[in-house]
Protein backbone atom coordinates (compact mmCIF):
# COMPACT_ATOMS: atom_id res chain seq x y z
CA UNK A 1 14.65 8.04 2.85
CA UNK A 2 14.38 4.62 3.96
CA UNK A 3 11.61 2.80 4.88
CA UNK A 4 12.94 1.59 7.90
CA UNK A 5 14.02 5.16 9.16
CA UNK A 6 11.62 6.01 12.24
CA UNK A 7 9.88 3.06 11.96
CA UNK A 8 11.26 0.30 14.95
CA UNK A 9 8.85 -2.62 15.49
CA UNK A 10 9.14 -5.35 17.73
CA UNK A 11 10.07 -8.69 16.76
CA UNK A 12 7.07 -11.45 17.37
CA UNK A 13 8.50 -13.13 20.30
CA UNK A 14 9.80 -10.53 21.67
CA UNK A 15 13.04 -7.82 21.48
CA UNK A 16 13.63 -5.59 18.76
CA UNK A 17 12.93 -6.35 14.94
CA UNK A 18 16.13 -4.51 14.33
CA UNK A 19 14.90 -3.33 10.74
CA UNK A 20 18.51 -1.46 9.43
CA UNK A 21 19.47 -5.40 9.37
CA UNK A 22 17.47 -5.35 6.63
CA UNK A 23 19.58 -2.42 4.67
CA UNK A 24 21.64 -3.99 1.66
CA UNK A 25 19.08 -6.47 1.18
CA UNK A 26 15.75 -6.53 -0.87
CA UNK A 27 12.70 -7.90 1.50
CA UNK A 28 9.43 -8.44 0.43
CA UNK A 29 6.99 -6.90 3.52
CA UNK A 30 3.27 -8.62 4.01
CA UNK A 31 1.00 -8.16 6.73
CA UNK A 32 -0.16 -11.55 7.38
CA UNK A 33 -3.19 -13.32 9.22
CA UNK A 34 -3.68 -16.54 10.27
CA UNK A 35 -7.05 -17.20 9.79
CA UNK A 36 -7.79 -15.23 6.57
CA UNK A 37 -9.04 -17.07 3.11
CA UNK A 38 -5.31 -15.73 1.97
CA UNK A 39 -3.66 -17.45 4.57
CA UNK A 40 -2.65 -20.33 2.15
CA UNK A 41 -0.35 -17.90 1.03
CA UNK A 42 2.37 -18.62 3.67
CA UNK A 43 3.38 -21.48 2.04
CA UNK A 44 4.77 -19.40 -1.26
CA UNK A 45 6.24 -16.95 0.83
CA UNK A 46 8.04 -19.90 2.75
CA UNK A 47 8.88 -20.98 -0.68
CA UNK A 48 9.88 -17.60 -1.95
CA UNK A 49 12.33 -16.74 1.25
CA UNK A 50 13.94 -20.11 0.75
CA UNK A 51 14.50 -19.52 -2.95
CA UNK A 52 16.10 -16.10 -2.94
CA UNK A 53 17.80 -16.09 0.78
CA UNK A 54 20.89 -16.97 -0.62
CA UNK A 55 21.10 -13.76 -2.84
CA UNK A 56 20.25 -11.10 -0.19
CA UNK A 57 16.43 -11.14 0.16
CA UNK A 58 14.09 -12.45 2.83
CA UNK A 59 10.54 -11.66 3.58
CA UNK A 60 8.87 -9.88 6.78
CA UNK A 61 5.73 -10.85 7.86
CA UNK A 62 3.82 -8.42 9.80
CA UNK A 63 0.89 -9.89 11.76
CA UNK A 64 -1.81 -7.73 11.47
CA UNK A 65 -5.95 -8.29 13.31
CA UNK A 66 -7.20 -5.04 11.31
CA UNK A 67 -9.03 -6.83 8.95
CA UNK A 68 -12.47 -8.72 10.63
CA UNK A 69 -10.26 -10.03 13.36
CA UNK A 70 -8.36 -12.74 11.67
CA UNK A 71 -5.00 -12.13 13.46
CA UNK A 72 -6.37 -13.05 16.80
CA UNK A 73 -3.84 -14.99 18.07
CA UNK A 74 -0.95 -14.11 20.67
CA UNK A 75 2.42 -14.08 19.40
CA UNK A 76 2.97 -17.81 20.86
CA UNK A 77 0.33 -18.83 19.22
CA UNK A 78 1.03 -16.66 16.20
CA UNK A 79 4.27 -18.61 15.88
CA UNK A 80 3.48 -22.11 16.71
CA UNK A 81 0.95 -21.85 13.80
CA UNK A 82 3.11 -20.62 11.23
CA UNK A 83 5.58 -22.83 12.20
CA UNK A 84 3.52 -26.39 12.44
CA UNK A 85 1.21 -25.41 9.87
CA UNK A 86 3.99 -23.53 6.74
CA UNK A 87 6.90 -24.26 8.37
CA UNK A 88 7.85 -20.47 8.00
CA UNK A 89 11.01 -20.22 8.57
CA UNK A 90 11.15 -16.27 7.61
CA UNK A 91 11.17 -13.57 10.22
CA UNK A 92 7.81 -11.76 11.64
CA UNK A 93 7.51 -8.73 14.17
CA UNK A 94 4.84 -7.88 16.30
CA UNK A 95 1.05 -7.48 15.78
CA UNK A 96 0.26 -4.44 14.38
CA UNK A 97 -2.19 -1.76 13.42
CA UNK A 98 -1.03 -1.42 9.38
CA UNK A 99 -4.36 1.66 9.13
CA UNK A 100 -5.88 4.23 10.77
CA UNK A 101 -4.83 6.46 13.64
CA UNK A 102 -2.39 3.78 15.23
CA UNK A 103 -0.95 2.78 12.02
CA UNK A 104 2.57 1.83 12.33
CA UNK A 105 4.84 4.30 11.39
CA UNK A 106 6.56 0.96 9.24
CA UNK A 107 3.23 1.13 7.38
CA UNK A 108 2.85 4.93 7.33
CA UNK A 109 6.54 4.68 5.37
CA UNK A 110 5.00 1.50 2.75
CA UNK A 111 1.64 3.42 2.18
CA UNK A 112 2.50 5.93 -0.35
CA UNK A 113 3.58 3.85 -3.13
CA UNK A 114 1.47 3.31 -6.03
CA UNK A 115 0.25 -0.44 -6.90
CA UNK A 116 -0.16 -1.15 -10.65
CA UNK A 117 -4.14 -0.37 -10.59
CA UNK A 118 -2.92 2.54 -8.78
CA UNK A 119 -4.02 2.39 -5.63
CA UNK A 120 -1.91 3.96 -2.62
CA UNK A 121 -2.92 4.67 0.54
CA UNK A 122 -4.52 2.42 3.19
CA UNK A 123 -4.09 -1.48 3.14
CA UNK A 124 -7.01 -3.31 1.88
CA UNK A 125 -6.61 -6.65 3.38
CA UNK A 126 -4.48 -8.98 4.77
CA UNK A 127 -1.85 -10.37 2.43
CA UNK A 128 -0.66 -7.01 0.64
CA UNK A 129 2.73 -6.92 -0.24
CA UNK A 130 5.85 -4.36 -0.46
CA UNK A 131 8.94 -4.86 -2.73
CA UNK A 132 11.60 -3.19 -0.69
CA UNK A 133 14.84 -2.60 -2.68
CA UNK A 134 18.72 -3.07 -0.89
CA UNK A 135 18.84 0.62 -0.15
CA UNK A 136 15.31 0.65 1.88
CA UNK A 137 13.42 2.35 -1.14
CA UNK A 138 9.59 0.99 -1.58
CA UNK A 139 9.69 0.19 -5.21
CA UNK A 140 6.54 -2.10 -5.85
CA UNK A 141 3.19 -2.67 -3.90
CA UNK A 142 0.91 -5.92 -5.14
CA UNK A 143 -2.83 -6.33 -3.92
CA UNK A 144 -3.48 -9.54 -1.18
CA UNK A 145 -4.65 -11.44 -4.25
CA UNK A 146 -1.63 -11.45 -6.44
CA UNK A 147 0.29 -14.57 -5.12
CA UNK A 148 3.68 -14.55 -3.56
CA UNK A 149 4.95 -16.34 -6.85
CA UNK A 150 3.08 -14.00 -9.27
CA UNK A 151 5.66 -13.61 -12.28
CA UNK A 152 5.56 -9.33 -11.32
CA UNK A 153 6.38 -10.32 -7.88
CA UNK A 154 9.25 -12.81 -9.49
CA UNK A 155 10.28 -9.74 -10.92
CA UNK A 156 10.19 -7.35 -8.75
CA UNK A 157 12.04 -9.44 -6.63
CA UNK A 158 14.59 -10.51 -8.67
CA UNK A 159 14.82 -6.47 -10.18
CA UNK A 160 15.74 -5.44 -6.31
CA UNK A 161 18.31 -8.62 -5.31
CA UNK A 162 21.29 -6.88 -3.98
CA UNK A 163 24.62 -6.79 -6.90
């Protein structure tokens, strides 16, 4: 089954993420905050989207205030700072709930997979990633510390770029 099945999300400024766009290509999925001690990490997934866009990937940024309220932003404001500040470029959806009992059903579909310490299950923090390969299948999960440009992610990555 694909991740995306069941799971539609809004896009973050507004209108439908339309996530079976995202079928035939591998994406890398990160709930992201913008005023998190991870934050810095925009900037390689900026880099990383740039890098592989050509060959079929792109990342998703999920904004996410979970996590001691570091999403707090609107989605304007959510935006403008990614924008000005990383000059992401990569698509984002709405602000969501990524635990608990209003986790999104995106999240309830990325949750099960094992990272390499083998953890599964709820997200720990802001900044956790999903390797999604072309067909929609979760195929790697990396903790919010491993950076964007980690040679597993690399790998990952480059394991899951469409033929």
């Amino acid at each position: 089954m694909s991740v995306y099945e069941n799971a539609e999300i809004g896009a973050l400024q507004g209108g439908s993420a339309n996530l079976g766009q995202y079928l035939g290509k591998a994406v890398l999925i990160v709930n992201v905050a913008s005023k998190c001690g991870l934050t810095p990490q925009y900037a390689g997934l900026e880099r990383l989207h740039e890098k592989y866009a050509a060959r079929g990937f792109t990342v998703l940024g999920v904004p996410c205030n979970q996590f001691m309220g570091q999403e707090p932003g609107t989605s304007d404001e959510i935006a403008e700072f990614c924008s000005a500040t990383y000059g992401v470029t990569f698509p984002m959806t709405e602000k969501v709930d990524v635990n608990g009992d209003d986790r999104h059903p995106l999240y309830a579909n990325l949750v099960g997979q094992a990272d390499a310490e083998g953890h599964t299950g709820d997200i720990r923090w802001n900044f956790e990633k999903f390797v999604i390969s072309a067909d929609g299948d979760v195929v790697a999960r990396f903790g919010p510390q491993t950076e964007p440009d980690a040679p597993e992610v690399l790998a990952a990555i480059e394991a899951n770029l469409p033929k």
